[in-house]
Protein backbone atom coordinates (compact mmCIF):
# COMPACT_ATOMS: atom_id res chain seq x y z
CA UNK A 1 0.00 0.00 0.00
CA UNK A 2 3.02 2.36 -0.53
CA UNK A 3 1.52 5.68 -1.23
CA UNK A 4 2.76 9.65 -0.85
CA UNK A 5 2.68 11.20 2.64
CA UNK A 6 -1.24 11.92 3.56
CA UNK A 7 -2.46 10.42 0.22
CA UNK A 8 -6.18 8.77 1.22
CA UNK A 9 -8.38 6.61 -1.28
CA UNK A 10 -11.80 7.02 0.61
CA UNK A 11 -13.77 5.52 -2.33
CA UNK A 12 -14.28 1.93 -0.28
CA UNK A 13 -15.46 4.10 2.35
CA UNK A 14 -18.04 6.40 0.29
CA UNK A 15 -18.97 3.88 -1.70
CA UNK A 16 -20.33 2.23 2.03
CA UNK A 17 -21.78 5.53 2.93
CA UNK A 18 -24.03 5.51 -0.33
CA UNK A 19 -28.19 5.05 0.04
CA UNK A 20 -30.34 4.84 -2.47
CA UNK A 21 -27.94 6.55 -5.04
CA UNK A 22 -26.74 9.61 -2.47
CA UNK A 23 -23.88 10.19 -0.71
CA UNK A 24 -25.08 9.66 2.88
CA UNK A 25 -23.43 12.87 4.42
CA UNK A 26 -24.32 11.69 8.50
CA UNK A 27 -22.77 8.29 7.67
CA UNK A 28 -19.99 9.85 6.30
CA UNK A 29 -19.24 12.42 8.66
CA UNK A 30 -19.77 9.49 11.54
CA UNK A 31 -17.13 7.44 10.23
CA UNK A 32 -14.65 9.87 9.73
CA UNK A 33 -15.13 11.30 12.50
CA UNK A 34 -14.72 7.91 14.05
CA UNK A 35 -11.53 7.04 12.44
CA UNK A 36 -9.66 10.72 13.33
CA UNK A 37 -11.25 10.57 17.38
CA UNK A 38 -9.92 7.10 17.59
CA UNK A 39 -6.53 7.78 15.85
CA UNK A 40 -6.28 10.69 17.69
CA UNK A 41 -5.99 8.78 20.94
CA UNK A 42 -3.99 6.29 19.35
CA UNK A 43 -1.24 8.08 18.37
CA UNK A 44 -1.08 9.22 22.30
CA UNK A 45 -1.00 5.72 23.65
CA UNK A 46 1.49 4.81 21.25
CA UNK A 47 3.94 7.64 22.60
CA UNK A 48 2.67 6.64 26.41
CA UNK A 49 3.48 3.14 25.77
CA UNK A 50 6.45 3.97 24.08
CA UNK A 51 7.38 6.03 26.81
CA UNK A 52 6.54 3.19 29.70
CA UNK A 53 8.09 0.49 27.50
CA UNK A 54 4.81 -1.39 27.13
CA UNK A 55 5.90 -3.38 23.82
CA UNK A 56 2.20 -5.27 24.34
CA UNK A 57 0.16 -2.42 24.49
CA UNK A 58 2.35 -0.40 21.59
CA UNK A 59 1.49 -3.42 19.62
CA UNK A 60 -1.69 -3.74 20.21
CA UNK A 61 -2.39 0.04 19.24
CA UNK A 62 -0.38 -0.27 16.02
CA UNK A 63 -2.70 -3.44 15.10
CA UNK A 64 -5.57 -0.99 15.46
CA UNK A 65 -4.16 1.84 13.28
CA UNK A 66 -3.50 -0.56 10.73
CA UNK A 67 -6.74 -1.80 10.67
CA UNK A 68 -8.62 1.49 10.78
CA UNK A 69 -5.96 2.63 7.91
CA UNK A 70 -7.18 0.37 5.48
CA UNK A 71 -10.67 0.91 6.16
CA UNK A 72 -10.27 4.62 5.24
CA UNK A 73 -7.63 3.93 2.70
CA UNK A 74 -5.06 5.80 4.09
CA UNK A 75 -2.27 3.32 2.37
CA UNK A 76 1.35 4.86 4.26
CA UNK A 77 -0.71 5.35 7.51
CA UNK A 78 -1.41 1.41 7.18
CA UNK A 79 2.03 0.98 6.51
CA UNK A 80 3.83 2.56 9.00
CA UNK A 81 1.31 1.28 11.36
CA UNK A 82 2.44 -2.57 9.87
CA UNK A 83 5.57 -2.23 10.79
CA UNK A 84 5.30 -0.61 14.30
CA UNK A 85 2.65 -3.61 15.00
CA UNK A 86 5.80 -6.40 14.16
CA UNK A 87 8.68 -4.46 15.50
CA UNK A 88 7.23 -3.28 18.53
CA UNK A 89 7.89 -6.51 20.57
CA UNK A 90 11.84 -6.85 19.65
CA UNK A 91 12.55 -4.23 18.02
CA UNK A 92 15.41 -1.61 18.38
CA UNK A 93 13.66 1.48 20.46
CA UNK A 94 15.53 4.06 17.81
CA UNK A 95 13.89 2.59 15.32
CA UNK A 96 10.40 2.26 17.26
CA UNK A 97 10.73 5.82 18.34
CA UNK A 98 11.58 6.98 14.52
CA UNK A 99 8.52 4.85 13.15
CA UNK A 100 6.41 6.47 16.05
CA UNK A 101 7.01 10.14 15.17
CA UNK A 102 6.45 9.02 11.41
CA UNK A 103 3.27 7.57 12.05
CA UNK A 104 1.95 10.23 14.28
CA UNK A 105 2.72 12.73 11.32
CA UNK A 106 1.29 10.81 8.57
CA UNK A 107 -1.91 10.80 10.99
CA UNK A 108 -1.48 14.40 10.69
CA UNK A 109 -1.36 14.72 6.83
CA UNK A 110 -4.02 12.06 6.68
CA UNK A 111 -6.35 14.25 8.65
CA UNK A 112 -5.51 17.23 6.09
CA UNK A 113 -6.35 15.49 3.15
CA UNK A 114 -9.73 14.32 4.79
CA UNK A 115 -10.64 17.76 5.86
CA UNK A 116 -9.69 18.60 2.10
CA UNK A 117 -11.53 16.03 0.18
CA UNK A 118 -14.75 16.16 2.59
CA UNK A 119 -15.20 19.52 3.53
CA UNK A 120 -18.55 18.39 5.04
CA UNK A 121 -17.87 15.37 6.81
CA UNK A 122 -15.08 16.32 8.69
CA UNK A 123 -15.56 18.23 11.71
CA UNK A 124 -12.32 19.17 13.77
């Protein structure tokens, strides 16, 4: 799912949001609204656990990201969120740290181009 920094395919995730031919705005807004609460928090527990060397719990909120990346089709976001989810139990805590900050700034750039390509949906 290699993609540029921020890039986002949400047509999976309109194409769910559609109801008898329309865009369903509501649904919309929910879900992205859903995905950029919960990330929000996640990228905080992954610095806390980070920070408390919890390797279980930093895995365990990578796993998420990656799962709510795809979903929106945020494809680097998924990515990043891969690898912190398989090196977070042995990996080298540079590298952790390094693929933390990345991740928590392609959450950033994600957000953008949400905000950007649904105006309507996305409340901040």
């Amino acid at each position: 799912m290699r993609t540029q920094p921020g890039a986002v395919d949400t047509s999976n995730i309109v194409h769910v949001c559609h109801s008898d031919g329309r865009l369903d705005q509501d649904l919309l807004r929910e879900m992205l609204g859903y995905f950029i609460d919960e990330n929000r928090r996640r990228m905080e527990k992954a610095l806390d656990a980070f920070a408390t060397d919890d390797r279980e719990a930093l895995r365990q909120v990578a796993h998420a990201v990656r799962g709510s990346a795809a979903m929106i089709g945020a494809g680097r976001l998924h990515d990043l969120a891969t690898g912190l989810e398989y090196d977070a139990t042995a990996g080298d805590p540079d590298h952790i740290r390094a693929t933390i900050s990345s991740m928590c700034l392609e959450f950033t750039a994600v957000h953008a181009t949400l905000r950007a390509q649904h105006p309507d949906a996305v409340i901040d």
